[in-house]
C-alpha atoms as a PDB file:
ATOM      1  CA  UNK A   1     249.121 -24.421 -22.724  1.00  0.00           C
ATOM      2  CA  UNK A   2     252.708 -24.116 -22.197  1.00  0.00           C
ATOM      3  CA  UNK A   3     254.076 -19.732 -22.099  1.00  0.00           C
ATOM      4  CA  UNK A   4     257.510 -19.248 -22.820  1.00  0.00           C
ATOM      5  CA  UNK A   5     258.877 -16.112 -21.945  1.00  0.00           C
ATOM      6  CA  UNK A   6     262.329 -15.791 -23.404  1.00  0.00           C
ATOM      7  CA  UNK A   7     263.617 -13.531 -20.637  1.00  0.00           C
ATOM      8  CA  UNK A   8     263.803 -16.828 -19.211  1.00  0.00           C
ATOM      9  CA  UNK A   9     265.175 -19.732 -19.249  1.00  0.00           C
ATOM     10  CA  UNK A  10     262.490 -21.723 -20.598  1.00  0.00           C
ATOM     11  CA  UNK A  11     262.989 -24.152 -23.603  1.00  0.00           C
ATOM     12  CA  UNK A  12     260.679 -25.930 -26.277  1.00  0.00           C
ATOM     13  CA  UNK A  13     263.032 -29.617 -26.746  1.00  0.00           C
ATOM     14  CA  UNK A  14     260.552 -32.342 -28.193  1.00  0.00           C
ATOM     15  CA  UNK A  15     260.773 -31.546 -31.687  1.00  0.00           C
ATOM     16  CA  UNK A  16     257.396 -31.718 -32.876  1.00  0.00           C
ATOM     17  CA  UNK A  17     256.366 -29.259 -35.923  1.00  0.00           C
ATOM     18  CA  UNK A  18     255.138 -26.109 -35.286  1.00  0.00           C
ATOM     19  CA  UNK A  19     252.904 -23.962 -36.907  1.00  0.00           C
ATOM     20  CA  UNK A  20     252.866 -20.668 -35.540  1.00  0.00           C
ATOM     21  CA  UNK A  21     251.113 -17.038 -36.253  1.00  0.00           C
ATOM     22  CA  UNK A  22     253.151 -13.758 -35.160  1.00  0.00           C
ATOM     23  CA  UNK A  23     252.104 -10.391 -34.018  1.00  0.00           C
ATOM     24  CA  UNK A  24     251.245  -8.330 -31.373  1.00  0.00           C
ATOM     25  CA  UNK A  25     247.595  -9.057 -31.084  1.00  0.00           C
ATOM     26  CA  UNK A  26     245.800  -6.249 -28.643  1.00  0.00           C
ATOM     27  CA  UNK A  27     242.689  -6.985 -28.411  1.00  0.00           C
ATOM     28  CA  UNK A  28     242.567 -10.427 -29.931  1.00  0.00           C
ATOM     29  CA  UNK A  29     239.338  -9.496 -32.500  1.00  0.00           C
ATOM     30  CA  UNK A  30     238.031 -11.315 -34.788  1.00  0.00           C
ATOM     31  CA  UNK A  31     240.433 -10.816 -37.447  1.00  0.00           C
ATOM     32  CA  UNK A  32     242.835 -12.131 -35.117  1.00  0.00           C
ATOM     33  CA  UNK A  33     241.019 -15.840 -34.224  1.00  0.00           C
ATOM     34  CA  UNK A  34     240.588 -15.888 -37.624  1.00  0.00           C
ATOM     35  CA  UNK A  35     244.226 -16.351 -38.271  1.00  0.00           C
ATOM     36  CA  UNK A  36     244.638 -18.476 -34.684  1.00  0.00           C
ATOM     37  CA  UNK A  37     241.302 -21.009 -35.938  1.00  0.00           C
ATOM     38  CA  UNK A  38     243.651 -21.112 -38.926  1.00  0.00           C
ATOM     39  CA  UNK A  39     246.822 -22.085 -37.044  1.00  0.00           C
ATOM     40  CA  UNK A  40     245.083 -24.576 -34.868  1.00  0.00           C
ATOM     41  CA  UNK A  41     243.587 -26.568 -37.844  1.00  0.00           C
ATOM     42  CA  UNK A  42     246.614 -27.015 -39.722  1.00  0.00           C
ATOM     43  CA  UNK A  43     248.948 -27.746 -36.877  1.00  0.00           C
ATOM     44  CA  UNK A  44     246.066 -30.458 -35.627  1.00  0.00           C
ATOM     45  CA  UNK A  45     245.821 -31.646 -39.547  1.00  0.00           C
ATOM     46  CA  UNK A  46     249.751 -32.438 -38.854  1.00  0.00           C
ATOM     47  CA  UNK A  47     249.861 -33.861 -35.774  1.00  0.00           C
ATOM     48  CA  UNK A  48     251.958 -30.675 -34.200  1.00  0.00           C
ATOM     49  CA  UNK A  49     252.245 -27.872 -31.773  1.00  0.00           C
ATOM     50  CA  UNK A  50     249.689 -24.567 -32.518  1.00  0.00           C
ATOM     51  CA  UNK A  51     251.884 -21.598 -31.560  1.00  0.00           C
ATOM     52  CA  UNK A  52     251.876 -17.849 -31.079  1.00  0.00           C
ATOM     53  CA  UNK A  53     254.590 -15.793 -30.652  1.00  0.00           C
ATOM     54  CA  UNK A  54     253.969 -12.321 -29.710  1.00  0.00           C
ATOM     55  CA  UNK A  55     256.086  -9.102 -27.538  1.00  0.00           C
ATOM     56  CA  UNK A  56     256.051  -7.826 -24.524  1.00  0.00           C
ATOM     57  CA  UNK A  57     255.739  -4.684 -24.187  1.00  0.00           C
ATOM     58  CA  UNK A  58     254.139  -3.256 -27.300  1.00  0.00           C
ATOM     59  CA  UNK A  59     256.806  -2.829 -29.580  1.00  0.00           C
ATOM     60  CA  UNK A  60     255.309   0.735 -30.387  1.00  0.00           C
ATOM     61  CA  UNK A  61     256.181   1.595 -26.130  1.00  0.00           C
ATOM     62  CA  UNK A  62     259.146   1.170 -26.898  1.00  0.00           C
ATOM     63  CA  UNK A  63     260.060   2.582 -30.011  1.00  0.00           C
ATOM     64  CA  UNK A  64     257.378   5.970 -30.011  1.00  0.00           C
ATOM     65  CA  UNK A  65     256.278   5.360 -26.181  1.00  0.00           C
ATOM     66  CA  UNK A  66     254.397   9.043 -27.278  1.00  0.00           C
ATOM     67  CA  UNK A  67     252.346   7.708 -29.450  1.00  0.00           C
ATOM     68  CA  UNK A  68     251.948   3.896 -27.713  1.00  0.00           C
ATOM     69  CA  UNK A  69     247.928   3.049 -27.190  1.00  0.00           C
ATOM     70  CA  UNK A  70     246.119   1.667 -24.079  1.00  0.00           C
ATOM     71  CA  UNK A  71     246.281  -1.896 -24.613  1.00  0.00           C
ATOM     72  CA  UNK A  72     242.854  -3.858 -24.193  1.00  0.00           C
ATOM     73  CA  UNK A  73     243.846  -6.567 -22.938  1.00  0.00           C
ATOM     74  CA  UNK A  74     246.288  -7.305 -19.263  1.00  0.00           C
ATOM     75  CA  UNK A  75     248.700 -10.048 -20.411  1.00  0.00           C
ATOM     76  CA  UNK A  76     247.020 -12.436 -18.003  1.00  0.00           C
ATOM     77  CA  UNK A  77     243.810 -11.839 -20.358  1.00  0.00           C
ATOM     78  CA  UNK A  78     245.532 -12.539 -23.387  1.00  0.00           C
ATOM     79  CA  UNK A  79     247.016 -15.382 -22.492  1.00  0.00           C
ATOM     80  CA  UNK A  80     243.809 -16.605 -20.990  1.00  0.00           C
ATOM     81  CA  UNK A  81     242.398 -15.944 -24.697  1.00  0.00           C
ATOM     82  CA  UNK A  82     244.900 -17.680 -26.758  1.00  0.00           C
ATOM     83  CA  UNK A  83     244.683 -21.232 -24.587  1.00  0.00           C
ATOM     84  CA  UNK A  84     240.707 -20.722 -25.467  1.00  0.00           C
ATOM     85  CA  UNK A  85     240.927 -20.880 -28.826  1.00  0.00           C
ATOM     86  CA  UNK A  86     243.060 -24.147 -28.637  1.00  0.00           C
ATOM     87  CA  UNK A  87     246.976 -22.568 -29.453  1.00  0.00           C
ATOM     88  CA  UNK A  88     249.529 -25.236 -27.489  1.00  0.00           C
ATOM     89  CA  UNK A  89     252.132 -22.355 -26.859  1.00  0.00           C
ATOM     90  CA  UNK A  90     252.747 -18.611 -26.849  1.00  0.00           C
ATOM     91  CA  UNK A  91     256.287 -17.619 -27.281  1.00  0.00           C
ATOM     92  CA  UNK A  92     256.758 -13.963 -25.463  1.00  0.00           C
ATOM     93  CA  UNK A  93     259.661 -12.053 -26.880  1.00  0.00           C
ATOM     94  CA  UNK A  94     260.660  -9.277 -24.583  1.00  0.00           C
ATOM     95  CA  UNK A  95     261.058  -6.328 -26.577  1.00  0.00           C
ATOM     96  CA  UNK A  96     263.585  -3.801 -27.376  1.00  0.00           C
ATOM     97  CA  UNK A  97     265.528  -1.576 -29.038  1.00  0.00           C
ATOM     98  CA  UNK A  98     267.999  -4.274 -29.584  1.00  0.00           C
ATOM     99  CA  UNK A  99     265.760  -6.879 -30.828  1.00  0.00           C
ATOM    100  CA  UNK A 100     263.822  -4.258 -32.926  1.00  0.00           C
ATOM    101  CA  UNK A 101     267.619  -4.032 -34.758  1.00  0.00           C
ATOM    102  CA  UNK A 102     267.815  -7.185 -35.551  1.00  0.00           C
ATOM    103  CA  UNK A 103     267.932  -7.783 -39.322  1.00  0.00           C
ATOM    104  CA  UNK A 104     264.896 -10.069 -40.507  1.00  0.00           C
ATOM    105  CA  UNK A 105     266.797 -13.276 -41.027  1.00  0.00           C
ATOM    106  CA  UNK A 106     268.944 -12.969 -37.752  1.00  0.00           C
ATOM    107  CA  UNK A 107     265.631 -12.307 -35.776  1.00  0.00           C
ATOM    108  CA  UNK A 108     264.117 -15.565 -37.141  1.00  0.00           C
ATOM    109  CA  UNK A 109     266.639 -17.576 -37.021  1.00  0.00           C
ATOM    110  CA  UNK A 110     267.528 -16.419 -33.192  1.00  0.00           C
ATOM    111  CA  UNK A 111     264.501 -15.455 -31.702  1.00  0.00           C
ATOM    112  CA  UNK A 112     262.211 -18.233 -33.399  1.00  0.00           C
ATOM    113  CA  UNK A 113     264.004 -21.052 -34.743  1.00  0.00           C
ATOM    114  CA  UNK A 114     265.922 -21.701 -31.662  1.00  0.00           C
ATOM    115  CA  UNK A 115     263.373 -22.563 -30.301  1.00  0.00           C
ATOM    116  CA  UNK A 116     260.545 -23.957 -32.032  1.00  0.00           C
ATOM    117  CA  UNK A 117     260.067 -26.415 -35.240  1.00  0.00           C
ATOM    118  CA  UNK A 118     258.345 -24.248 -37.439  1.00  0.00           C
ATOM    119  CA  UNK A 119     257.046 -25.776 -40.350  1.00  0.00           C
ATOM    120  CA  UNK A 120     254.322 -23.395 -41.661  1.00  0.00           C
ATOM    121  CA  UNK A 121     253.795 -19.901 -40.236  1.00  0.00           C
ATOM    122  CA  UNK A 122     250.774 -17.522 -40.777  1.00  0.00           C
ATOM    123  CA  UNK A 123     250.497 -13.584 -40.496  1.00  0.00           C
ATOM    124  CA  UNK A 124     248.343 -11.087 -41.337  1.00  0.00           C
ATOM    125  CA  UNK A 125     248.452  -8.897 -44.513  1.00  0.00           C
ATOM    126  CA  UNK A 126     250.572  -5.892 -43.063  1.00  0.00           C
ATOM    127  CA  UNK A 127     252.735  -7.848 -40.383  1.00  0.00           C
ATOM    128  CA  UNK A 128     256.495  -6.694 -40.527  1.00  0.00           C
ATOM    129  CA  UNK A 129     259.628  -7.745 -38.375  1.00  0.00           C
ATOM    130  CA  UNK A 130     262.913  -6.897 -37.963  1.00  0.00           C
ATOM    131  CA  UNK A 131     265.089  -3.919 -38.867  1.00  0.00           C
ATOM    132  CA  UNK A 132     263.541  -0.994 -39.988  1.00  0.00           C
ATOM    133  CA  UNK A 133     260.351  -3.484 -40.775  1.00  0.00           C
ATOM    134  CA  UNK A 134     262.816  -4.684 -43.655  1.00  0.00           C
ATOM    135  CA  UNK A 135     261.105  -7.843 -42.924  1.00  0.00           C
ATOM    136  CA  UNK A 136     257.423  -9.065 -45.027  1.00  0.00           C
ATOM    137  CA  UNK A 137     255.768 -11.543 -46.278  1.00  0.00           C
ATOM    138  CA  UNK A 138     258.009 -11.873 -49.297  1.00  0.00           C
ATOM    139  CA  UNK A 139     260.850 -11.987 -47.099  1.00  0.00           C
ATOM    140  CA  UNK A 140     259.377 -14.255 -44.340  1.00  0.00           C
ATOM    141  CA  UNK A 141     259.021 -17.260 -47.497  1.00  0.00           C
ATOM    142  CA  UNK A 142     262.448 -16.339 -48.444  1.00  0.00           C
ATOM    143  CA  UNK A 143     263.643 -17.311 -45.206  1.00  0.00           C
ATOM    144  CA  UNK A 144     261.114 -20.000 -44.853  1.00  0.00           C
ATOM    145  CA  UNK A 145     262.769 -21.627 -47.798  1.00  0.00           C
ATOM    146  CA  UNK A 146     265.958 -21.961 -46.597  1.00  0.00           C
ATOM    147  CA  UNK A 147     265.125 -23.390 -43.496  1.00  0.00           C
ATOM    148  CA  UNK A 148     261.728 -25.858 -44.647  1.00  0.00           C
ATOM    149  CA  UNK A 149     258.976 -23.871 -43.112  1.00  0.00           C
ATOM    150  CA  UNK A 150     256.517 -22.518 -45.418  1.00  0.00           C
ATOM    151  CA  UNK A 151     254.892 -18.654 -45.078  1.00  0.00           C
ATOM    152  CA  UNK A 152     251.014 -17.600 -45.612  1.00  0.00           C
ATOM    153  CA  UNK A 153     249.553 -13.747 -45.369  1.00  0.00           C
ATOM    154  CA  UNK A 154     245.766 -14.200 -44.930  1.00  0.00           C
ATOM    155  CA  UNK A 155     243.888 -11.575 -45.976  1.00  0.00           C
ATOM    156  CA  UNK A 156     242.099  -9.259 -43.113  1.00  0.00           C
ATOM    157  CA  UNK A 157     239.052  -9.329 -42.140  1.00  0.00           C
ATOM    158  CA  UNK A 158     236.894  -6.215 -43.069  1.00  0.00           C
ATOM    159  CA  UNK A 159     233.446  -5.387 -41.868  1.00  0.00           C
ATOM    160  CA  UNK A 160     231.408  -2.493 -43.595  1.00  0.00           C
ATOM    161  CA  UNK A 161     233.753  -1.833 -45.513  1.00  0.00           C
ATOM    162  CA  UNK A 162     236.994  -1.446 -43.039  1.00  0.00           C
ATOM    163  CA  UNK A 163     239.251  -3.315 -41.721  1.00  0.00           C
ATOM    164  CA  UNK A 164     239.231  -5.022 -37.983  1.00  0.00           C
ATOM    165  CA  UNK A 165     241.676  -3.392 -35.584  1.00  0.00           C
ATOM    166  CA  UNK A 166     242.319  -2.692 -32.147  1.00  0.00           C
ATOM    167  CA  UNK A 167     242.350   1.071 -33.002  1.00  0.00           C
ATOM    168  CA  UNK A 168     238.692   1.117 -34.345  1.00  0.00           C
ATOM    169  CA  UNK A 169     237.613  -1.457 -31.613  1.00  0.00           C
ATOM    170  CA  UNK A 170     239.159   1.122 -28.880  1.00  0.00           C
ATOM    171  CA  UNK A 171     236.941   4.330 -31.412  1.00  0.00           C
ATOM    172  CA  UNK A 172     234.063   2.544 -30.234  1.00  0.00           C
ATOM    173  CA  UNK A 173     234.504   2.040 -27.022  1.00  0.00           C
ATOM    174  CA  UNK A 174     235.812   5.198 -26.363  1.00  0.00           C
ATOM    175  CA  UNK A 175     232.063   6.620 -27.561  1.00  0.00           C
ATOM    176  CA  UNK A 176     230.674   4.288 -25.143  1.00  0.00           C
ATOM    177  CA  UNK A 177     229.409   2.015 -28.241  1.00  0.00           C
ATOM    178  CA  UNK A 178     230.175  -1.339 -26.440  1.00  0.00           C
ATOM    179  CA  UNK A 179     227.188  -3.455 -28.520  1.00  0.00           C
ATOM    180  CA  UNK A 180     229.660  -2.527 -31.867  1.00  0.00           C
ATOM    181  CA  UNK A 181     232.952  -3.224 -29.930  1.00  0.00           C
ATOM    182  CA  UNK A 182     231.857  -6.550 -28.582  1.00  0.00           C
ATOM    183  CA  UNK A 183     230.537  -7.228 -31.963  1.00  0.00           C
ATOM    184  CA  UNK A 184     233.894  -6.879 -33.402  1.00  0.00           C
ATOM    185  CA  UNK A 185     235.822  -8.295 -30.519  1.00  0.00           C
ATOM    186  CA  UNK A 186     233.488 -11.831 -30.873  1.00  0.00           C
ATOM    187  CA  UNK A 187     232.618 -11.517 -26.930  1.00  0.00           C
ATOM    188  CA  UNK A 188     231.981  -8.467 -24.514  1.00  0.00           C
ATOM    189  CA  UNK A 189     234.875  -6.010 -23.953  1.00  0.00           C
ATOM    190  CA  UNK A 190     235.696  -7.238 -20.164  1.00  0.00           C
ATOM    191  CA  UNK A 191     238.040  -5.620 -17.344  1.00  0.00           C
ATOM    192  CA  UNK A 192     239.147  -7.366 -15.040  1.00  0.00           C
ATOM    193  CA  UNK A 193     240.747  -6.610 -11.394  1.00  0.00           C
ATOM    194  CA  UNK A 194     240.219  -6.186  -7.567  1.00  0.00           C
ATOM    195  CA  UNK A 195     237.065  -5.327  -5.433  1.00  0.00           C
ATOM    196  CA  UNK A 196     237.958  -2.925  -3.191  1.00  0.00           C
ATOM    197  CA  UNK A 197     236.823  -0.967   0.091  1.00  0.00           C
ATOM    198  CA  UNK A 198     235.094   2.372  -1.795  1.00  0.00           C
ATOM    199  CA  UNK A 199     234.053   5.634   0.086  1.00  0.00           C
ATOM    200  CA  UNK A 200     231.045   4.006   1.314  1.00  0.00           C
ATOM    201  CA  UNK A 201     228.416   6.120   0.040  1.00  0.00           C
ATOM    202  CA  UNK A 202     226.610   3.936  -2.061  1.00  0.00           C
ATOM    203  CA  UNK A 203     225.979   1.852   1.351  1.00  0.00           C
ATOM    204  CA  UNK A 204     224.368   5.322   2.999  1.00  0.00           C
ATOM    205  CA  UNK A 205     222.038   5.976  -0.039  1.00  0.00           C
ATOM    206  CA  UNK A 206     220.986   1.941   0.183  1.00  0.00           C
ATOM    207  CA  UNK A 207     222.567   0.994  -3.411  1.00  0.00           C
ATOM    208  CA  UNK A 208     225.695  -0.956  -2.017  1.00  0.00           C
ATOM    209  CA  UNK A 209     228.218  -0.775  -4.729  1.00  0.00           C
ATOM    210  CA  UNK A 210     231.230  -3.157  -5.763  1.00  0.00           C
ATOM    211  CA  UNK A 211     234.196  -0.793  -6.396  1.00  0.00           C
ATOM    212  CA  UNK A 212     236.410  -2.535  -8.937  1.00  0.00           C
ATOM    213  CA  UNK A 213     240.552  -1.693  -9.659  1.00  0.00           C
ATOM    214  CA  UNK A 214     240.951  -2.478 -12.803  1.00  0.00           C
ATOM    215  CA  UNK A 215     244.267  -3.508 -13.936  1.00  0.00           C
ATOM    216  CA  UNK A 216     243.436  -2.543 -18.027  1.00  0.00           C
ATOM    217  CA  UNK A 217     245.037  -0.001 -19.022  1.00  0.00           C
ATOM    218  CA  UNK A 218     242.036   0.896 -21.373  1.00  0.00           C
ATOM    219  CA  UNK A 219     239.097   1.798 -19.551  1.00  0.00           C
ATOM    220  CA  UNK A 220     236.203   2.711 -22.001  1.00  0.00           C
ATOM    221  CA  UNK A 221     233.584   5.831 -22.087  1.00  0.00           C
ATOM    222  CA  UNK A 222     232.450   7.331 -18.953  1.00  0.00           C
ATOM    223  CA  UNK A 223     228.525   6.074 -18.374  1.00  0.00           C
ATOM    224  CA  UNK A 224     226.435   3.881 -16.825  1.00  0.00           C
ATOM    225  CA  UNK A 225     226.270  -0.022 -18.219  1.00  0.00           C
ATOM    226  CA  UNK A 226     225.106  -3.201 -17.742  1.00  0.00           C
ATOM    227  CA  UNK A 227     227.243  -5.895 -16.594  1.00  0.00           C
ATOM    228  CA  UNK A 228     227.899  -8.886 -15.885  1.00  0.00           C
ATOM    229  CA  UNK A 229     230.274  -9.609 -13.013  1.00  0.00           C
ATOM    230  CA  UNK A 230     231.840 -13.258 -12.451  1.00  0.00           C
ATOM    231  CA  UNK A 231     234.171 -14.481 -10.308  1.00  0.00           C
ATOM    232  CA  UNK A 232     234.916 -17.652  -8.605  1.00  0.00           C
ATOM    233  CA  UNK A 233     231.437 -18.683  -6.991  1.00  0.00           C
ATOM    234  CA  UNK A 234     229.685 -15.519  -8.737  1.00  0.00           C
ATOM    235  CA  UNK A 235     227.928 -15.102 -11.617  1.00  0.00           C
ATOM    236  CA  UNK A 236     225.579 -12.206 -11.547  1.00  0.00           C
ATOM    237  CA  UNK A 237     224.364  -9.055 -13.917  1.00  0.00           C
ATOM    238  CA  UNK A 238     224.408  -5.510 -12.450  1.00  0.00           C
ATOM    239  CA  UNK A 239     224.830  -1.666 -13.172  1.00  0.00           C
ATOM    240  CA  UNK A 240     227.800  -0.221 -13.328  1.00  0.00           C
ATOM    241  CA  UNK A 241     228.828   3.646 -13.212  1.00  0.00           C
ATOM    242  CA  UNK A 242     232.038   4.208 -14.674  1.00  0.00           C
ATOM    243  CA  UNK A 243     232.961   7.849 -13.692  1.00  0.00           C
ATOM    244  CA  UNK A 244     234.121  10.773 -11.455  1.00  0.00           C
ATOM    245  CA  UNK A 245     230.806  11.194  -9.651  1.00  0.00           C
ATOM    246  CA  UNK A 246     230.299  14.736 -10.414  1.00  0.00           C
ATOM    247  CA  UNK A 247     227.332  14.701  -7.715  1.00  0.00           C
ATOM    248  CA  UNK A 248     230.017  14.958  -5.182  1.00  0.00           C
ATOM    249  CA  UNK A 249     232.443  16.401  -6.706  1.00  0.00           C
ATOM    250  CA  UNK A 250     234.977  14.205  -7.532  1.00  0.00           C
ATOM    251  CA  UNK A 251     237.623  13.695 -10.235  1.00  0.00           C
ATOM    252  CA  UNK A 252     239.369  10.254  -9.554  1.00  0.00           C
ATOM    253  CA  UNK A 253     237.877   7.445 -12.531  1.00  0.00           C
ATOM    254  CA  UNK A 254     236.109   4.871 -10.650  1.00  0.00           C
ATOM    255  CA  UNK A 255     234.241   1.348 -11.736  1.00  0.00           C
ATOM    256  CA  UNK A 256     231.415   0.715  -9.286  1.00  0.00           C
ATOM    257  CA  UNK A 257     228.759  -2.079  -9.124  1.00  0.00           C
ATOM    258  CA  UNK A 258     225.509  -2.301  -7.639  1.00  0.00           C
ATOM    259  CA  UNK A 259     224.591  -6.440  -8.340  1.00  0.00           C
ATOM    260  CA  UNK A 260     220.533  -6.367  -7.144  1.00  0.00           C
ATOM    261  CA  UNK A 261     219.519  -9.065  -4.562  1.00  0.00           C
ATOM    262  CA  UNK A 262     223.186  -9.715  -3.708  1.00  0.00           C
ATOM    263  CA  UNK A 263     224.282  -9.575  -0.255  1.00  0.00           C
ATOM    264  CA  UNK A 264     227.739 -11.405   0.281  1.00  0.00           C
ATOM    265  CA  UNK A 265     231.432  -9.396   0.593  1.00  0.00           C
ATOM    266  CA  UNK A 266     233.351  -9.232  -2.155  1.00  0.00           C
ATOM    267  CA  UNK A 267     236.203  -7.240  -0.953  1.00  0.00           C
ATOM    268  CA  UNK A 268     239.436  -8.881  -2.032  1.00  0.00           C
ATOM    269  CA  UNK A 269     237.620 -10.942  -4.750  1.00  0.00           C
ATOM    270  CA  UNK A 270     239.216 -10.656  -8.265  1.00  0.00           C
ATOM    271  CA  UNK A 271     236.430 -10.910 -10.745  1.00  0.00           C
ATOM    272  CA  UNK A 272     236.053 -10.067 -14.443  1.00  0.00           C
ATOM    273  CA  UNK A 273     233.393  -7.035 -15.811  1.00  0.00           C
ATOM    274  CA  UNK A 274     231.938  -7.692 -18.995  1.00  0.00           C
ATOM    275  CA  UNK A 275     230.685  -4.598 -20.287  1.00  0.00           C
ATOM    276  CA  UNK A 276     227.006  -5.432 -22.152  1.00  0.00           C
ATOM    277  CA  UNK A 277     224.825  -2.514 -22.680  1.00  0.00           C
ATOM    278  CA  UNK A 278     224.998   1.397 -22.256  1.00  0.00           C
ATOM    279  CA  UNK A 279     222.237   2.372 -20.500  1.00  0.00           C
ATOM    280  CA  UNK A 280     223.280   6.294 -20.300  1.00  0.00           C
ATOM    281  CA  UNK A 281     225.787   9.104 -20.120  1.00  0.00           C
ATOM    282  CA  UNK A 282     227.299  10.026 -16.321  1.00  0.00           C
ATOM    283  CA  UNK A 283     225.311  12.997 -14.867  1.00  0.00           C
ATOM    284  CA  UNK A 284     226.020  15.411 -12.345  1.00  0.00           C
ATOM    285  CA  UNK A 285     222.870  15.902 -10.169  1.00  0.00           C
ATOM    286  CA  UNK A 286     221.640  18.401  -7.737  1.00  0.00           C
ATOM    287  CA  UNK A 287     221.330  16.427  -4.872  1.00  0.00           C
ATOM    288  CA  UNK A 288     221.700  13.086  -3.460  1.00  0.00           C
ATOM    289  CA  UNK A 289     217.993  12.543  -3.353  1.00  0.00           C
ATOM    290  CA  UNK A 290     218.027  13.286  -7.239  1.00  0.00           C
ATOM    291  CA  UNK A 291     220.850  11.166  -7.844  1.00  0.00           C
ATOM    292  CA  UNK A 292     219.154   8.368  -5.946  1.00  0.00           C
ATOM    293  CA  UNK A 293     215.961   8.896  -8.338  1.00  0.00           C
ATOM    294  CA  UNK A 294     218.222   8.453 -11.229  1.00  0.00           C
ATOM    295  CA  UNK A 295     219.309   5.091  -9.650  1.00  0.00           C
ATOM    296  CA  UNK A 296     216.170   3.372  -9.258  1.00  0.00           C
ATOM    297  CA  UNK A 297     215.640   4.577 -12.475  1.00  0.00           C
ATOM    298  CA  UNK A 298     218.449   2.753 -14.235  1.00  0.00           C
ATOM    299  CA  UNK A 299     217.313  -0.122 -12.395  1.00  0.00           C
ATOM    300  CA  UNK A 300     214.103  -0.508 -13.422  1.00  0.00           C
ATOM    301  CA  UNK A 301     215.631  -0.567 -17.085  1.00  0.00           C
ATOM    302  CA  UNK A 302     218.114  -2.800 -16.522  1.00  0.00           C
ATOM    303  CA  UNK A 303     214.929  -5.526 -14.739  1.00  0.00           C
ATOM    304  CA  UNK A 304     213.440  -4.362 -17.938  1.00  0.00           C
ATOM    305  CA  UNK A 305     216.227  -5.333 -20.105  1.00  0.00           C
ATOM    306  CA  UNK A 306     216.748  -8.374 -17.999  1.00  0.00           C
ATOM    307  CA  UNK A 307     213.001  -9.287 -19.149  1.00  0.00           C
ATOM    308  CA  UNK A 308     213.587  -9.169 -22.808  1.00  0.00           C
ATOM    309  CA  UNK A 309     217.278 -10.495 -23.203  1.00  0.00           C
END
């Protein structure tokens, strides 16, 4: 897949059509690959170019950075996403104030048509661009006639009842309901970072734990899940305690795996998380002995759900 970040100086030249979805995309649920599947079939029906073009940052940083959410997905990730479900390009618009001033036509014309072919283009049902979100679907065909690309609003997806965002994806996950989020997402919500050098206590209580920095800026309910870590040459399930560790008094959010039966060194490994099941809340316990107890607990029923998956 080609990126194109138009900070750059990056430019699309072979003049094959284009058919291209817009938006922001955190998250990249369902209701998005609906919309991408969608792209992708028509631009392959065609014999052109399946593009994206999104923004960078989230235009709501910018404009009400007060109100601007933790994104679910590191750009890396979404990239990663997009080139899975077969898009050819993603166009990255830098945003700002400026650019979010740009009347709708000038913002097409400039932003988009300079550089890509566009011969069909598909959004969802409340996408808006340009000036003062002057710009819709009504306007989008307007401009789409003058310049021979046509301009489709597919209808959102819904599920019982309401409709698929990143806000109700990040609800969930935020009450630790990961099942419903990954359900909604089409995969498991994953983080992704660094494994580094913890405080070394999970070593001293013989429950050696990989200590992951995540680089999300979403980091879902405190608890303890099952996981699944991979990485290059590692595939394995685990327990993970996202937390404080009230036991010993601490207040700093960590992500900490214990993998069972694995003895390599991961330190300086990036690997992706894939959050599966909530096994429980955090606790706070009495001692380490108790806290220990609590451990071999939680891993006798994650063997168990290892047994019935």
């Amino acid at each position: 897949m080609i990126v194109i970040d138009r900070s750059g100086t990056l430019e699309v030249s072979d003049g094959r059509p284009v058919v291209a979805t817009m938006g922001n995309f955190d998250g990249l649920h369902v209701g998005h690959q609906m919309i991408m599947k969608e792209v992708v079939s028509r631009a392959r029906e065609i014999g052109g170019l399946a593009a994206v073009v999104t923004f960078a940052p989230h235009p709501i940083r910018v404009m009400a950075p007060e109100r601007a959410p933790k994104l679910l997905l590191t750009p890396t990730q979404k990239i990663a996403l997009i080139e899975r479900l077969g898009l050819d390009l993603t166009l990255i618009l830098p945003f700002s104030k400026s650019l979010a001033a740009m009347p709708p036509r000038r913002f097409i014309e400039e932003q988009v048509l300079a550089l890509l072919n566009l011969v069909e283009v598909y959004v969802g049902p409340e996408f808006r661009f340009g000036r003062r979100r002057e710009g819709d679907i009504e306007v989008l065909s307007e401009i789409g006639r003058e310049h021979g690309f046509s301009a489709f609003a597919l209808t959102g997806v819904e599920d019982a009842g309401a409709r698929i965002s990143a806000s109700r994806i990040r609800r969930c996950l935020d009450r630790g309901e990961v099942s419903e989020a990954a359900r909604l997402l089409g995969r498991p919500y994953r983080l992704t970072g660094t494994i580094v050098k913890g405080s070394g206590r999970g070593h001293r209580h013989l429950v050696p734990t990989a200590n992951l920095e995540a680089e999300n800026e979403f980091i879902l309910a405190r608890g303890v899940y099952i996981t699944r870590m991979i990485g290059k040459d590692l595939d394995r399930y685990g327990v993970t305690n996202i937390g404080v560790r009230p036991t010993f008094g601490e207040d700093r959010k960590v992500i900490e795996t214990h993998l069972p039966g694995f003895e390599g060194k991961l330190y300086g490994t990036h690997v992706d998380l894939e959050i599966i099941h909530r096994l429980r809340d955090e606790k706070s316990f009495a001692s380490s002995e108790a806290l220990l107890e609590q451990i071999r607990r939680d891993l006798d029923d994650f063997e168990t759900w290892m047994r019935a998956r």
